[in-house]
PDB file of N, CA and C in Angstrom:
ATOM      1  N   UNK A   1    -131.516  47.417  47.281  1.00  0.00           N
ATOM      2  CA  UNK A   1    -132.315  46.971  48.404  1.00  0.00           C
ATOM      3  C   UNK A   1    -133.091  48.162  48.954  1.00  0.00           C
ATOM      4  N   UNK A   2    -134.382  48.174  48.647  1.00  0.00           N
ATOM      5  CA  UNK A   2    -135.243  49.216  49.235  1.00  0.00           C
ATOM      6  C   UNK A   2    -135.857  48.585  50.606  1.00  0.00           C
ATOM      7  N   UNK A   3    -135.717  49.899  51.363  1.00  0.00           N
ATOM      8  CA  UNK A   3    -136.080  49.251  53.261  1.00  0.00           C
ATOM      9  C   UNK A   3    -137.583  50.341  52.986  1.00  0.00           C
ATOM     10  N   UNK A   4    -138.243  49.918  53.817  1.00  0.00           N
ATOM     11  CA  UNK A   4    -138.973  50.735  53.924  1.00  0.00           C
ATOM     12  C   UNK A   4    -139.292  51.379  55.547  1.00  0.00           C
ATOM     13  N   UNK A   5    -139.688  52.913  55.528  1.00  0.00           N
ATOM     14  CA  UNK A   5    -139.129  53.595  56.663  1.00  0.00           C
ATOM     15  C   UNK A   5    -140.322  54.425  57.274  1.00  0.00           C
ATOM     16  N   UNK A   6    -141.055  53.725  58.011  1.00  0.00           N
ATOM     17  CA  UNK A   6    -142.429  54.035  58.986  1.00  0.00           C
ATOM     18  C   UNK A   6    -142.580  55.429  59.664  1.00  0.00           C
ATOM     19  N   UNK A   7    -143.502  56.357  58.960  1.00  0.00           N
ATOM     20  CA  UNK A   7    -143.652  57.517  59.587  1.00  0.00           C
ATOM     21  C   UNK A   7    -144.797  57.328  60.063  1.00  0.00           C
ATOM     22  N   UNK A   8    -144.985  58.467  61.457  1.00  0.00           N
ATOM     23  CA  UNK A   8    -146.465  58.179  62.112  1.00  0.00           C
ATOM     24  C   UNK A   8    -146.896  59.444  61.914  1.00  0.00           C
ATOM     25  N   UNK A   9    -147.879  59.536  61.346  1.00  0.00           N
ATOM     26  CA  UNK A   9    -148.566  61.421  61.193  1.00  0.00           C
ATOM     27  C   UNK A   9    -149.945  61.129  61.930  1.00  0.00           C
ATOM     28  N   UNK A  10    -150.205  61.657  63.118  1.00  0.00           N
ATOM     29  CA  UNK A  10    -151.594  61.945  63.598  1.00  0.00           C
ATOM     30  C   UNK A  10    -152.156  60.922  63.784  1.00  0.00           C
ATOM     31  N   UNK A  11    -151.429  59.588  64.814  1.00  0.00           N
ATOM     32  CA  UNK A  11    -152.439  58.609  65.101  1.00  0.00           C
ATOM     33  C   UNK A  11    -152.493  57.750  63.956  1.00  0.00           C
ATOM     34  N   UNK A  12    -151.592  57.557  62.611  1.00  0.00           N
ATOM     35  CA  UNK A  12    -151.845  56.835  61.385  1.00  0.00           C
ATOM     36  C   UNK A  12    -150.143  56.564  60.931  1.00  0.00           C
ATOM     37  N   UNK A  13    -149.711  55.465  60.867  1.00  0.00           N
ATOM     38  CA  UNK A  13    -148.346  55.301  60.161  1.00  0.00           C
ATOM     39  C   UNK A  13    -148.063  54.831  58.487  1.00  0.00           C
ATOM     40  N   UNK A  14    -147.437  55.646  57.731  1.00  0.00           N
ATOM     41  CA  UNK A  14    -147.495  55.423  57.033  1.00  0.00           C
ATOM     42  C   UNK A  14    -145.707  54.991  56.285  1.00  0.00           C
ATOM     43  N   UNK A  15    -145.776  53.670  55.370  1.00  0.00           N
ATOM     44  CA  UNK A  15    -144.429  53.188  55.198  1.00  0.00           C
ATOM     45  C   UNK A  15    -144.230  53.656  54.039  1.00  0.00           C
ATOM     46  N   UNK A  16    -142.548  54.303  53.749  1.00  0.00           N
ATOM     47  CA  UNK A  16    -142.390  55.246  52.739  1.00  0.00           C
ATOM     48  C   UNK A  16    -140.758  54.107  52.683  1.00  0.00           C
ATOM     49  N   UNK A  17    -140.617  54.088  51.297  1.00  0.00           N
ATOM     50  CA  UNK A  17    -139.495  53.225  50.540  1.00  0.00           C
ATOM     51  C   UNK A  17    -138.526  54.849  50.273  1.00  0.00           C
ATOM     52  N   UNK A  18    -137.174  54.265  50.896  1.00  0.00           N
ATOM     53  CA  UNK A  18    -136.045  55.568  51.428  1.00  0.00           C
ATOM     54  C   UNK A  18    -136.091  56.386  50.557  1.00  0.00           C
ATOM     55  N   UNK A  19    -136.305  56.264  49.386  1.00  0.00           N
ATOM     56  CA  UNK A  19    -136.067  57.248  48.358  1.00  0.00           C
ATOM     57  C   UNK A  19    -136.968  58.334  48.401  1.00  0.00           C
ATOM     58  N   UNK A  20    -138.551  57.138  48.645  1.00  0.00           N
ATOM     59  CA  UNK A  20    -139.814  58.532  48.771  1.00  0.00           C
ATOM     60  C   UNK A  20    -139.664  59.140  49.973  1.00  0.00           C
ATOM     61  N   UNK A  21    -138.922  58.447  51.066  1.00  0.00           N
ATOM     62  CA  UNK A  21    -138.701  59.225  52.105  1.00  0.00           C
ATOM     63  C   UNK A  21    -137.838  60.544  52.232  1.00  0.00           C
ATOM     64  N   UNK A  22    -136.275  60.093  51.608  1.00  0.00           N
ATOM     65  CA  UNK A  22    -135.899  61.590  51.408  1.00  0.00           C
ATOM     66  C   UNK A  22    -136.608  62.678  50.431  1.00  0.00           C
ATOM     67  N   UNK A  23    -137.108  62.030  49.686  1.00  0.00           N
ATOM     68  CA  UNK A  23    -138.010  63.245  48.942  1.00  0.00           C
ATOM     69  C   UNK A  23    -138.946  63.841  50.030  1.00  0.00           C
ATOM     70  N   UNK A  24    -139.959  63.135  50.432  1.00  0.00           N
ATOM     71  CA  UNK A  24    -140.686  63.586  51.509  1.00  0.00           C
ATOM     72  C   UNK A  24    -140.064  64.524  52.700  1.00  0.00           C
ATOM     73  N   UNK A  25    -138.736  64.476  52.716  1.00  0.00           N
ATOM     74  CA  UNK A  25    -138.529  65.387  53.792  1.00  0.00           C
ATOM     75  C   UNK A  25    -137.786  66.444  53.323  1.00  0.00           C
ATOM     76  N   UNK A  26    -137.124  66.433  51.831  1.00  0.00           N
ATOM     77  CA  UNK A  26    -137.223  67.356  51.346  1.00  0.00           C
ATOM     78  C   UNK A  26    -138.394  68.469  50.945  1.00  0.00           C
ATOM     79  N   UNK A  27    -139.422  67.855  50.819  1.00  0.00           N
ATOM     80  CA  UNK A  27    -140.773  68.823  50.269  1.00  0.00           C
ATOM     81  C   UNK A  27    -141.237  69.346  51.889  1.00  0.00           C
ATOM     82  N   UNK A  28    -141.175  68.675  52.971  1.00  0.00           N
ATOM     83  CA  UNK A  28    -141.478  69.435  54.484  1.00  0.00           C
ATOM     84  C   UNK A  28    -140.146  70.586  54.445  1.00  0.00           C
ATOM     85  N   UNK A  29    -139.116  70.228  53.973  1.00  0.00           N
ATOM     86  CA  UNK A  29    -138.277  70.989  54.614  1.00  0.00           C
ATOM     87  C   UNK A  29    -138.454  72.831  53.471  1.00  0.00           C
ATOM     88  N   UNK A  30    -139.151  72.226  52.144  1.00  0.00           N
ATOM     89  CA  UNK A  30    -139.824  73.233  51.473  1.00  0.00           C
ATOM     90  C   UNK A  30    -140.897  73.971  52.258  1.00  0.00           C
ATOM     91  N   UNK A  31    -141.735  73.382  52.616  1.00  0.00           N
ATOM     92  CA  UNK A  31    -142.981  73.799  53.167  1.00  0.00           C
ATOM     93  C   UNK A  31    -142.546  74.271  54.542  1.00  0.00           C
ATOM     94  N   UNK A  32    -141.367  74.541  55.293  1.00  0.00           N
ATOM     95  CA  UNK A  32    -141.110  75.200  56.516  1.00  0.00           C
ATOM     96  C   UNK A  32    -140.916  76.590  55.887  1.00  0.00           C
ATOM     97  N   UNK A  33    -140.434  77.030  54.759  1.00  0.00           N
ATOM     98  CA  UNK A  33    -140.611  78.860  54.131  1.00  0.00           C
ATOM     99  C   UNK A  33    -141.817  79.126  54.025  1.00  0.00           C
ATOM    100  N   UNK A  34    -143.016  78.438  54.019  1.00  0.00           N
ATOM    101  CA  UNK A  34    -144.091  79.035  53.993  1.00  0.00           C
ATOM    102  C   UNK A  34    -144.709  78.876  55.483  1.00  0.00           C
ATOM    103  N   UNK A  35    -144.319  78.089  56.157  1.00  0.00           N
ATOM    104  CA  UNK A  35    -144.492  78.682  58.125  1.00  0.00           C
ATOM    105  C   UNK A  35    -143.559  79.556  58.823  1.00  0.00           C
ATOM    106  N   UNK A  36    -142.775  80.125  57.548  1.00  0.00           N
ATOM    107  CA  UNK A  36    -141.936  80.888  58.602  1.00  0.00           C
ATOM    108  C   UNK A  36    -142.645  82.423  58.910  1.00  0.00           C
ATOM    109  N   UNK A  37    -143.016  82.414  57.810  1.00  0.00           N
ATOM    110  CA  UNK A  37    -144.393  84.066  57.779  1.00  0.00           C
ATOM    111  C   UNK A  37    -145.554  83.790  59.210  1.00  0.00           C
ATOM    112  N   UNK A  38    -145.082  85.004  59.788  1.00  0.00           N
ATOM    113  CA  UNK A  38    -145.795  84.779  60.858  1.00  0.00           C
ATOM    114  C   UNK A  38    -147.664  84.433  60.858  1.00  0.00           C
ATOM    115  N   UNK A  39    -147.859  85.231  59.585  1.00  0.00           N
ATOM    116  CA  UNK A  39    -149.651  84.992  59.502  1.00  0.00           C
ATOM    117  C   UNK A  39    -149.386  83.952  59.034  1.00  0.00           C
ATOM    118  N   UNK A  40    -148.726  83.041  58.374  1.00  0.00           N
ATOM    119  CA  UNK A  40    -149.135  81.685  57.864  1.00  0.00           C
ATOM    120  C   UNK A  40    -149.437  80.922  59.051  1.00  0.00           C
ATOM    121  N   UNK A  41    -148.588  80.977  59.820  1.00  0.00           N
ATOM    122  CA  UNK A  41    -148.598  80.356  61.038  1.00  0.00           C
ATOM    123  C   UNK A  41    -150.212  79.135  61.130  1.00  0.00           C
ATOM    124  N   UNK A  42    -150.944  80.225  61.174  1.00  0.00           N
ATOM    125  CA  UNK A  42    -152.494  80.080  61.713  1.00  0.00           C
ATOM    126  C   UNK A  42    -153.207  79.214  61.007  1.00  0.00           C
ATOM    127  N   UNK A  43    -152.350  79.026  59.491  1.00  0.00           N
ATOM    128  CA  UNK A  43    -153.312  78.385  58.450  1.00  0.00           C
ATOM    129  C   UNK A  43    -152.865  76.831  58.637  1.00  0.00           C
ATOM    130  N   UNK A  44    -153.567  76.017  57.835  1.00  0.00           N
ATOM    131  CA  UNK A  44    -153.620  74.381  57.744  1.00  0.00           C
ATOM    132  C   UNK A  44    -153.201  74.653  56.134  1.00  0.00           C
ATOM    133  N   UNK A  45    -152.528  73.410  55.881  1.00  0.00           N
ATOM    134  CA  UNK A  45    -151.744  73.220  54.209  1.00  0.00           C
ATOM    135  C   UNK A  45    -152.265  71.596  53.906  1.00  0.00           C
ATOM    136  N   UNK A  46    -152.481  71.073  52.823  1.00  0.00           N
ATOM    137  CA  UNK A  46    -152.535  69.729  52.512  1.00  0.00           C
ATOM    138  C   UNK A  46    -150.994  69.339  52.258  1.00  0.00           C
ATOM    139  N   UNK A  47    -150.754  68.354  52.328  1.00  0.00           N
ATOM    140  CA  UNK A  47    -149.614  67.413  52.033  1.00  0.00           C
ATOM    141  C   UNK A  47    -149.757  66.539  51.539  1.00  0.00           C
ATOM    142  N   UNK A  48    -149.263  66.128  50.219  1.00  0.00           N
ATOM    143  CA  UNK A  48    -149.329  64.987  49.828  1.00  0.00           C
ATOM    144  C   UNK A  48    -148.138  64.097  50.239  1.00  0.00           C
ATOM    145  N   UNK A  49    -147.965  62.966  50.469  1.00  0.00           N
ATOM    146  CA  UNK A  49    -147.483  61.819  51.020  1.00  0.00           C
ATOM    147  C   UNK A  49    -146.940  60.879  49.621  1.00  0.00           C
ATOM    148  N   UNK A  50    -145.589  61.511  48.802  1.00  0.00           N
ATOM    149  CA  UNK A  50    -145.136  60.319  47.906  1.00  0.00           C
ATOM    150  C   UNK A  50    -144.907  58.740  48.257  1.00  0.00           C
ATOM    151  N   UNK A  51    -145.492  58.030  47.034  1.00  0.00           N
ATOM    152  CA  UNK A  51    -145.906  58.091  45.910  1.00  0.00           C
ATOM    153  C   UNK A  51    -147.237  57.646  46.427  1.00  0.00           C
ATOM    154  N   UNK A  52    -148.232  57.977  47.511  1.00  0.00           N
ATOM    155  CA  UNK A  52    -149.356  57.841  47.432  1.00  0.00           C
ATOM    156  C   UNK A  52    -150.415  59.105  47.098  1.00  0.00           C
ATOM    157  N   UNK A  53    -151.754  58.627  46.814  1.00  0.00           N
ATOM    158  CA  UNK A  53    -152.694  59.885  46.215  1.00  0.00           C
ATOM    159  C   UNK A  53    -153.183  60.555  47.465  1.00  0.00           C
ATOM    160  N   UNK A  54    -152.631  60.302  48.664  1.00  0.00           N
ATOM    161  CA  UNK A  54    -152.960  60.740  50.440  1.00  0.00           C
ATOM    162  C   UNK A  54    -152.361  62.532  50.468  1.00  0.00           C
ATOM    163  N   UNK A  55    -153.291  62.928  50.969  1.00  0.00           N
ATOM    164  CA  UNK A  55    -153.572  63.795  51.590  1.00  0.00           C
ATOM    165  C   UNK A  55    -153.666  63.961  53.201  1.00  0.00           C
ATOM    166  N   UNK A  56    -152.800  64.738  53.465  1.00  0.00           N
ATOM    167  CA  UNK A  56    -152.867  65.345  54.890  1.00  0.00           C
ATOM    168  C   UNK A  56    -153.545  66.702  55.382  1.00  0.00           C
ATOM    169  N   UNK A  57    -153.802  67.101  55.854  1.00  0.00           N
ATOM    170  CA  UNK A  57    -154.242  68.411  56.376  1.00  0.00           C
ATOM    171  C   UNK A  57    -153.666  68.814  57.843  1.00  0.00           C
ATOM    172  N   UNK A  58    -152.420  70.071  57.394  1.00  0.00           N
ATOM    173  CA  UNK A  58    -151.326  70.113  58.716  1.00  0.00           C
ATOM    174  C   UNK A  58    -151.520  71.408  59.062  1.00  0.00           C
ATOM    175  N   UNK A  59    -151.418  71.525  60.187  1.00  0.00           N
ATOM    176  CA  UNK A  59    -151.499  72.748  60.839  1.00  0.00           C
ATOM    177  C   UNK A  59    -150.121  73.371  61.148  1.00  0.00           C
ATOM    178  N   UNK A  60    -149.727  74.772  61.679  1.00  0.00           N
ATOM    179  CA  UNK A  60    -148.007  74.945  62.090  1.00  0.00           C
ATOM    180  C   UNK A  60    -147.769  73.527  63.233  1.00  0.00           C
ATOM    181  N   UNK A  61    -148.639  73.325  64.110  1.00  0.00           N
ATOM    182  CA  UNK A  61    -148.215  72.191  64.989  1.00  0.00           C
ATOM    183  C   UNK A  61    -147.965  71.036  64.757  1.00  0.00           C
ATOM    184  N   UNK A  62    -149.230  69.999  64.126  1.00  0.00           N
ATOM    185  CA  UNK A  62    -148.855  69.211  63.378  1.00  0.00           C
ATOM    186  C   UNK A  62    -147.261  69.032  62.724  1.00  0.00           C
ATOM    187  N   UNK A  63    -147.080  70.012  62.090  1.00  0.00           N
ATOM    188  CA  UNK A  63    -146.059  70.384  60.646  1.00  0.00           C
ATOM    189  C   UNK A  63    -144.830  70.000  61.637  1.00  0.00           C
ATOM    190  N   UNK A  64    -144.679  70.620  63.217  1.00  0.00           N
ATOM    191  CA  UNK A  64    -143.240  70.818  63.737  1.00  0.00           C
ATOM    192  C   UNK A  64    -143.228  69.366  64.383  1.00  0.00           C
ATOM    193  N   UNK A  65    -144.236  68.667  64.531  1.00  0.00           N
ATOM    194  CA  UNK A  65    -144.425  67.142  65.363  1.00  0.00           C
ATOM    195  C   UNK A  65    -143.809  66.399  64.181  1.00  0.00           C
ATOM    196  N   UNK A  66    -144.254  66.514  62.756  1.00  0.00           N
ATOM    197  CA  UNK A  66    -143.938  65.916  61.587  1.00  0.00           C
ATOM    198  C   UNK A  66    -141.944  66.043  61.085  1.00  0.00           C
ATOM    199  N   UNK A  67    -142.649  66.825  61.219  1.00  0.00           N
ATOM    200  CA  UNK A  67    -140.773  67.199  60.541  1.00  0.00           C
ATOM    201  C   UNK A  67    -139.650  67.000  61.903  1.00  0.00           C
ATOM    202  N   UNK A  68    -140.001  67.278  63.117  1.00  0.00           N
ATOM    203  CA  UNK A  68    -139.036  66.697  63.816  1.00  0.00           C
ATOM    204  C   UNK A  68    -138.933  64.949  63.966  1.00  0.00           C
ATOM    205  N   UNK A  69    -140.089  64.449  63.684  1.00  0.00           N
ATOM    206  CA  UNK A  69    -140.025  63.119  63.576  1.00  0.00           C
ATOM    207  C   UNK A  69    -138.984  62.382  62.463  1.00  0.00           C
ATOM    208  N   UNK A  70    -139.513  63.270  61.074  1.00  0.00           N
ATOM    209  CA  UNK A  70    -138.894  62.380  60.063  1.00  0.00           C
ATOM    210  C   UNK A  70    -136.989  63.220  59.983  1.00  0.00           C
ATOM    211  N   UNK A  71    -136.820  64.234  60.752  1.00  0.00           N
ATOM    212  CA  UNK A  71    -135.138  64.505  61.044  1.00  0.00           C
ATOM    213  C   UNK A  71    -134.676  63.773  61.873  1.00  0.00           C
ATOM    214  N   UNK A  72    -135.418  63.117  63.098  1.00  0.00           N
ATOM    215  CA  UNK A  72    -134.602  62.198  63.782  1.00  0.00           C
ATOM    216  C   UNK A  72    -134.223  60.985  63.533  1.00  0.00           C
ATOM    217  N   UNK A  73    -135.186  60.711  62.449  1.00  0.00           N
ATOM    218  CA  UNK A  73    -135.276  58.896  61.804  1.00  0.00           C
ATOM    219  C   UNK A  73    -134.178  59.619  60.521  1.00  0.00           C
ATOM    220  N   UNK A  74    -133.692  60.710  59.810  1.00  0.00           N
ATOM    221  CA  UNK A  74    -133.024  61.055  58.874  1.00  0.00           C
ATOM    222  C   UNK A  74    -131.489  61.267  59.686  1.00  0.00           C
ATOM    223  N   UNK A  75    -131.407  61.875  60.995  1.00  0.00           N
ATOM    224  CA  UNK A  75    -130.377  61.458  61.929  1.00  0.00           C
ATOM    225  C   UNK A  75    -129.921  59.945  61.648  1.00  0.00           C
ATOM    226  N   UNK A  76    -130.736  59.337  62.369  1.00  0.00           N
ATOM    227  CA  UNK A  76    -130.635  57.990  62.933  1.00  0.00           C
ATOM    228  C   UNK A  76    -130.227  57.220  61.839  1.00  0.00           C
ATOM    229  N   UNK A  77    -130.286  57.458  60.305  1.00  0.00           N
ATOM    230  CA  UNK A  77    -129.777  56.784  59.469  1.00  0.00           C
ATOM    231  C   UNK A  77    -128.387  57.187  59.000  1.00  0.00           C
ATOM    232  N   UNK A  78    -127.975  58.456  58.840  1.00  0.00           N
ATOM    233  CA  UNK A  78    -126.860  59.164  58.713  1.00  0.00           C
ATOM    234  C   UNK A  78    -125.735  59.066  59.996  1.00  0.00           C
ATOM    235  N   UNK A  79    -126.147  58.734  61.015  1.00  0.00           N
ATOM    236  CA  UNK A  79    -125.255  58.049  61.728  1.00  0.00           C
ATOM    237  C   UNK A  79    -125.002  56.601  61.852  1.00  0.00           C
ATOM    238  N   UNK A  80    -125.637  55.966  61.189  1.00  0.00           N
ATOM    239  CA  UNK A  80    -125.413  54.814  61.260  1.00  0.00           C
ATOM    240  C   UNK A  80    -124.860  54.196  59.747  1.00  0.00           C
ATOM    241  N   UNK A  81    -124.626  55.315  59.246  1.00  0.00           N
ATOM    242  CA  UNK A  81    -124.079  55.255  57.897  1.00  0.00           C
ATOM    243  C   UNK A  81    -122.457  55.717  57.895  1.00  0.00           C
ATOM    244  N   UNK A  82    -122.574  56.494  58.661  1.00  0.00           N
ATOM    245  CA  UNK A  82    -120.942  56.976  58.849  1.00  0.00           C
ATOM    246  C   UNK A  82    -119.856  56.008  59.502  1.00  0.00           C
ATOM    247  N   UNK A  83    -118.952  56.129  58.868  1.00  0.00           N
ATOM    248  CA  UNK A  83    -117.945  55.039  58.746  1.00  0.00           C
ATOM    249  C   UNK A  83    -116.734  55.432  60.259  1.00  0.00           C
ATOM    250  N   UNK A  84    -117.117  54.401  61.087  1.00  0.00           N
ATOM    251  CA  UNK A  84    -116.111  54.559  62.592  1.00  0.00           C
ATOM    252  C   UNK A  84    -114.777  54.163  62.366  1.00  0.00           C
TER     253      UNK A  84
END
């Protein structure tokens, strides 16, 4: 049973089936070693969005709005997965 799991990036939501979702937040959680360099900081990165051909263009701000979004919805499933 694939759910599918609504991210909002910049005013646009996009629905990602769980699997592309944990991938997807695995590849942000890649792309936080290359904002950790302080000159990267400043720069914008594309993102692609599995399994679509979408492109993002993220800034360090963007990037920390993004990734805290898709850890709290990655929370919110891992607790509701754990057995009381």
């Amino acid at each position: 049973m694939d759910k599918n799991i609504t991210i909002k990036i910049d005013g646009s939501s996009i629905a990602l089936k769980q699997n592309e979702f944990w991938y997807f937040k695995k590849r942000l959680e890649e792309i936080d070693y290359f904002f950790k360099s302080s000159t990267d900081k400043s720069k914008s990165i594309l993102i692609n969005i599995p399994p679509t051909s979408l492109y993002i263009k993220v800034n360090y701000t963007l990037y920390q709005i993004l990734i805290k979004e898709v850890t709290k919805i990655f929370n919110t499933y891992k607790q509701s997965l754990q057995i009381k």
